[in-house]
C-alpha atoms as a PDB file:
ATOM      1  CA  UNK A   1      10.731  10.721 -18.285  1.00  0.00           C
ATOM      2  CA  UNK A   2       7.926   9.532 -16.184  1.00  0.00           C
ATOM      3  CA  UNK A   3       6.116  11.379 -13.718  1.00  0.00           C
ATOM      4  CA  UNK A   4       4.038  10.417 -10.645  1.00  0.00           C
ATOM      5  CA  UNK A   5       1.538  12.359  -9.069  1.00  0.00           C
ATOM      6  CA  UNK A   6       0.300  11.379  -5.459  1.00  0.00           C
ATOM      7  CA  UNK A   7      -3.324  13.117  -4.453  1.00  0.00           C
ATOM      8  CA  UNK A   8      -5.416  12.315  -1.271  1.00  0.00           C
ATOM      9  CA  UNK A   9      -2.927  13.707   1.879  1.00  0.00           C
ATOM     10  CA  UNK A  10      -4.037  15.823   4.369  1.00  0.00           C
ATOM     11  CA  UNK A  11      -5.424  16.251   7.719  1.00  0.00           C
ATOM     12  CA  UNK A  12      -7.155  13.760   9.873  1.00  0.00           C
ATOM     13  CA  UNK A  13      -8.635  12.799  13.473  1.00  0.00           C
ATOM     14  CA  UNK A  14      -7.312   9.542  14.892  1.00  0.00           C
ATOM     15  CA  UNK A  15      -9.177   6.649  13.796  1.00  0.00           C
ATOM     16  CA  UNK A  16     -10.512   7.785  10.546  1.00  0.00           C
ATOM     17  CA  UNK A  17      -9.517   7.387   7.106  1.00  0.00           C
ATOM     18  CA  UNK A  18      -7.686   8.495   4.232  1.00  0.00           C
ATOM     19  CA  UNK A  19      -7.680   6.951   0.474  1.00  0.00           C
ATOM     20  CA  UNK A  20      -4.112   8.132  -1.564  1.00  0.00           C
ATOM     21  CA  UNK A  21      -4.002   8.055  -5.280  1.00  0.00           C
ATOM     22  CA  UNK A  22      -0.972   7.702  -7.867  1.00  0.00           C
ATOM     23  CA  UNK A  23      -0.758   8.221 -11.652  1.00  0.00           C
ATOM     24  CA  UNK A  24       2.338   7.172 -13.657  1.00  0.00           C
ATOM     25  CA  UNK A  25       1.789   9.136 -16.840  1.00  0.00           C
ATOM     26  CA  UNK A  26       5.318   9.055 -19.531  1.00  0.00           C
ATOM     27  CA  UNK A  27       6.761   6.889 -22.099  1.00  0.00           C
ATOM     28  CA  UNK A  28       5.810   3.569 -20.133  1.00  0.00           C
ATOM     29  CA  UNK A  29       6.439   0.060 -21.423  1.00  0.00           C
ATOM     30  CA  UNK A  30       4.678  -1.634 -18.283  1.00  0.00           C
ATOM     31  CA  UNK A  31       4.969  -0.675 -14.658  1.00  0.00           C
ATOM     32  CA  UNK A  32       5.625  -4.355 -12.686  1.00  0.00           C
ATOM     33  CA  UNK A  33       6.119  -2.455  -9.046  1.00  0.00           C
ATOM     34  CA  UNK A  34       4.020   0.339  -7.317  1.00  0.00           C
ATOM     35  CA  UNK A  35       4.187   1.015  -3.765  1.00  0.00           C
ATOM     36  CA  UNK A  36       3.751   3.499  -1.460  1.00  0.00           C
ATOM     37  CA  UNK A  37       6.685   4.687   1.461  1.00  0.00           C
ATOM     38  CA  UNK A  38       6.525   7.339   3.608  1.00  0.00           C
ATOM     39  CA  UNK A  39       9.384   9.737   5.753  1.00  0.00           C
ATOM     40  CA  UNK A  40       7.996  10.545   9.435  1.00  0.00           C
ATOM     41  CA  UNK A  41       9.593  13.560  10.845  1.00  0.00           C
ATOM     42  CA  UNK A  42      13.290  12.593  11.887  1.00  0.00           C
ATOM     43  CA  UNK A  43      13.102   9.036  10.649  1.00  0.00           C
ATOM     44  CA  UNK A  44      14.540   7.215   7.943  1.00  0.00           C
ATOM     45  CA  UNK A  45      11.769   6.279   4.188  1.00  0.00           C
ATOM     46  CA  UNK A  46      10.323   3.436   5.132  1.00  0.00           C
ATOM     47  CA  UNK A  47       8.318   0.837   2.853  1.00  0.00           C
ATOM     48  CA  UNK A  48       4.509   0.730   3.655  1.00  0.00           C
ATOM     49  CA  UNK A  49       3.095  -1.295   1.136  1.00  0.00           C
ATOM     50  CA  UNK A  50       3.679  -2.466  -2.527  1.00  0.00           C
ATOM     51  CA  UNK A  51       1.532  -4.543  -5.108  1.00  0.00           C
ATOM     52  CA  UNK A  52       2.914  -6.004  -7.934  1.00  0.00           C
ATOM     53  CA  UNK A  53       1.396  -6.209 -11.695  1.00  0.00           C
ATOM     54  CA  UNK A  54      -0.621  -9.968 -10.775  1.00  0.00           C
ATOM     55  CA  UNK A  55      -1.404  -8.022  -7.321  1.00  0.00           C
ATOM     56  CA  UNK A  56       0.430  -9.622  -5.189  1.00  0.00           C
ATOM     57  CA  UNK A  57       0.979  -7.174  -2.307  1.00  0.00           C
ATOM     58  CA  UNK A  58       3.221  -6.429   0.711  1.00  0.00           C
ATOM     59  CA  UNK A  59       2.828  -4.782   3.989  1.00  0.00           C
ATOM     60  CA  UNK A  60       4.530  -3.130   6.669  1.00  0.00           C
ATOM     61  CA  UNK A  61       3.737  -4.739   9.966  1.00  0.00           C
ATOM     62  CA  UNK A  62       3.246  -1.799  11.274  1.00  0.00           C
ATOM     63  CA  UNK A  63      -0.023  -0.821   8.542  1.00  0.00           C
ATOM     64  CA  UNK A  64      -1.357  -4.573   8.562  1.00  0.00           C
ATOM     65  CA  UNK A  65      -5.014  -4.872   8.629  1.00  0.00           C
ATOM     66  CA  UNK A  66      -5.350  -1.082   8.408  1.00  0.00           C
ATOM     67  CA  UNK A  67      -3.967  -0.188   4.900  1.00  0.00           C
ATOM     68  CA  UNK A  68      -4.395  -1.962   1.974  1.00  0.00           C
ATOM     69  CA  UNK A  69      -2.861  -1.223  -1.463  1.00  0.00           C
ATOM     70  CA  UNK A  70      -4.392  -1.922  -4.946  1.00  0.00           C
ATOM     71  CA  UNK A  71      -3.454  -0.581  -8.428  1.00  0.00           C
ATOM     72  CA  UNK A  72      -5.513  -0.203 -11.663  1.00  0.00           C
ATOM     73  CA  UNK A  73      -3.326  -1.280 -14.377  1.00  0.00           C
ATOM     74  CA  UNK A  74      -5.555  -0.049 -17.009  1.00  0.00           C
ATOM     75  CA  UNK A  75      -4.550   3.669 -15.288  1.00  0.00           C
ATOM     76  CA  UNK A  76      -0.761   3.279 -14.617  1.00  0.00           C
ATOM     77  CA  UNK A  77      -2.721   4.178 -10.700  1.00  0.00           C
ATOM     78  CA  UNK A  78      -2.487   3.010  -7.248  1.00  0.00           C
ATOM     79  CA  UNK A  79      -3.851   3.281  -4.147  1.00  0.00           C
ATOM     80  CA  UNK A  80      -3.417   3.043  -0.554  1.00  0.00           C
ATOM     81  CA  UNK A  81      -6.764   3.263   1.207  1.00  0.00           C
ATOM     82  CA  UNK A  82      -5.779   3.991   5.149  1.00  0.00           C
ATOM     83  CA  UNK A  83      -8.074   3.135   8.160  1.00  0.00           C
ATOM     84  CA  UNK A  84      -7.962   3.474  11.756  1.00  0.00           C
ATOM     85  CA  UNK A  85      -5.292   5.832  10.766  1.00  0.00           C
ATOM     86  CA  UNK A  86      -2.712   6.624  13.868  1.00  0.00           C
ATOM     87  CA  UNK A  87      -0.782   9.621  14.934  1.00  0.00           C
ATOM     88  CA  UNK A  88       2.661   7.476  14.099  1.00  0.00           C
ATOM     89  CA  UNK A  89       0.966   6.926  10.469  1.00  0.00           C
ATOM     90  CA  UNK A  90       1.746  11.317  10.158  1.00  0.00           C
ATOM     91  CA  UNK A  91       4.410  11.252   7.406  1.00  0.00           C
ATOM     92  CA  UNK A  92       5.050  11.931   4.109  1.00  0.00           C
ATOM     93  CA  UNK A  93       3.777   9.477   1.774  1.00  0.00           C
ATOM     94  CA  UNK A  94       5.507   9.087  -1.527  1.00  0.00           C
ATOM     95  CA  UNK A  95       4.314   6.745  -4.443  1.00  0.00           C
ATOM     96  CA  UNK A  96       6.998   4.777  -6.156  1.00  0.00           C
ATOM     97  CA  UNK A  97       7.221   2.878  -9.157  1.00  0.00           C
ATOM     98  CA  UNK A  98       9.508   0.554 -10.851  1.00  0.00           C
ATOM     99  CA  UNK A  99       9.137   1.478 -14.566  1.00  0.00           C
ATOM    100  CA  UNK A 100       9.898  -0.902 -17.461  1.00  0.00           C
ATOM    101  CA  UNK A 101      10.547   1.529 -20.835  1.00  0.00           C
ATOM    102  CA  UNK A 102      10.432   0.840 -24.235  1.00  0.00           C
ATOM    103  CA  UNK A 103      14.046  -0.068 -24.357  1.00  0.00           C
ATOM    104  CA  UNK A 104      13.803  -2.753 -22.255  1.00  0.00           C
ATOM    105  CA  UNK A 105      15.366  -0.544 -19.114  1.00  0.00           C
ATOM    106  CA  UNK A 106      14.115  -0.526 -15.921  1.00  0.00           C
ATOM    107  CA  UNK A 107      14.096   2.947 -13.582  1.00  0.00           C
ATOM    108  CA  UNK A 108      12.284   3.278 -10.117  1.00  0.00           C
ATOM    109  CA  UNK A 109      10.733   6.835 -10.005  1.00  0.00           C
ATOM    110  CA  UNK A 110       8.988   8.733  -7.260  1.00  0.00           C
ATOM    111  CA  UNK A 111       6.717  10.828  -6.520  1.00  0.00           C
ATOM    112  CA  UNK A 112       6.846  14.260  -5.153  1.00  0.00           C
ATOM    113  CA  UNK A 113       5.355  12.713  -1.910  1.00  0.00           C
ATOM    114  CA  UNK A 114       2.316  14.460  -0.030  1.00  0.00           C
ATOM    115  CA  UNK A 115       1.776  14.667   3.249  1.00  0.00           C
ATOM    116  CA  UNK A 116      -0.389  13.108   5.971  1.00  0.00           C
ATOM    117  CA  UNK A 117      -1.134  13.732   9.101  1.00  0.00           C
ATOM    118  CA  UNK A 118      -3.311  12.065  12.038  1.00  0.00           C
ATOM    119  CA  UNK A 119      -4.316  14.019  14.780  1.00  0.00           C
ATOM    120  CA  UNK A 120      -4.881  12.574  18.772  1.00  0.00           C
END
């Protein structure tokens, strides 16, 4: 069982900034995806950003040039530092990760998502 824990939501003006964290802690062979999505009130998950184990990443048009993902491999963390943060960027952001286990199975697991919101 792995578990991810998302820190860093909260409140905040238009404009400024917000840096999320994610730990993958479990029995974890490698991790070769982490991203970040997020659920804004009646709207569908959406992809925001993911990064890959070489760091490759990808973006949402949408968070281009404002967001911009990394991980720490070392960790089993990521992160999705935020700027010039937007009242349509007020969601819930959850981490996910596609997890490679010992068995040679793969599982995509999510966090318990946290929230974020950007105020006018």
């Amino acid at each position: 069982q792995v578990q991810l824990v998302e820190s860093g939501g909260g409140l905040v003006q238009a404009g400024g900034s917000l840096r999320l964290s994610c730990a993958a802690s479990g029995s974890i062979f490698s991790i070769d995806v982490m991203g970040w999505y997020r659920q804004a009130p009646g709207k569908q998950r959406e992809l925001v950003a993911t990064i890959t184990s070489d760091s490759s990443t990808n973006y949402a048009d949408s968070v281009k040039g404002r967001f911009t993902i990394s991980r720490d491999n070392a960790k089993n963390t990521v992160y999705l530092q935020m700027n010039s943060l937007k009242p349509e960027d007020t969601a819930v952001y959850y981490c996910n990760a596609r997890v490679r286990y010992y068995s040679g199975s793969y599982f995509s697991s999510w966090g318990q998502g946290t929230q974020v919101t950007v105020s006018s």
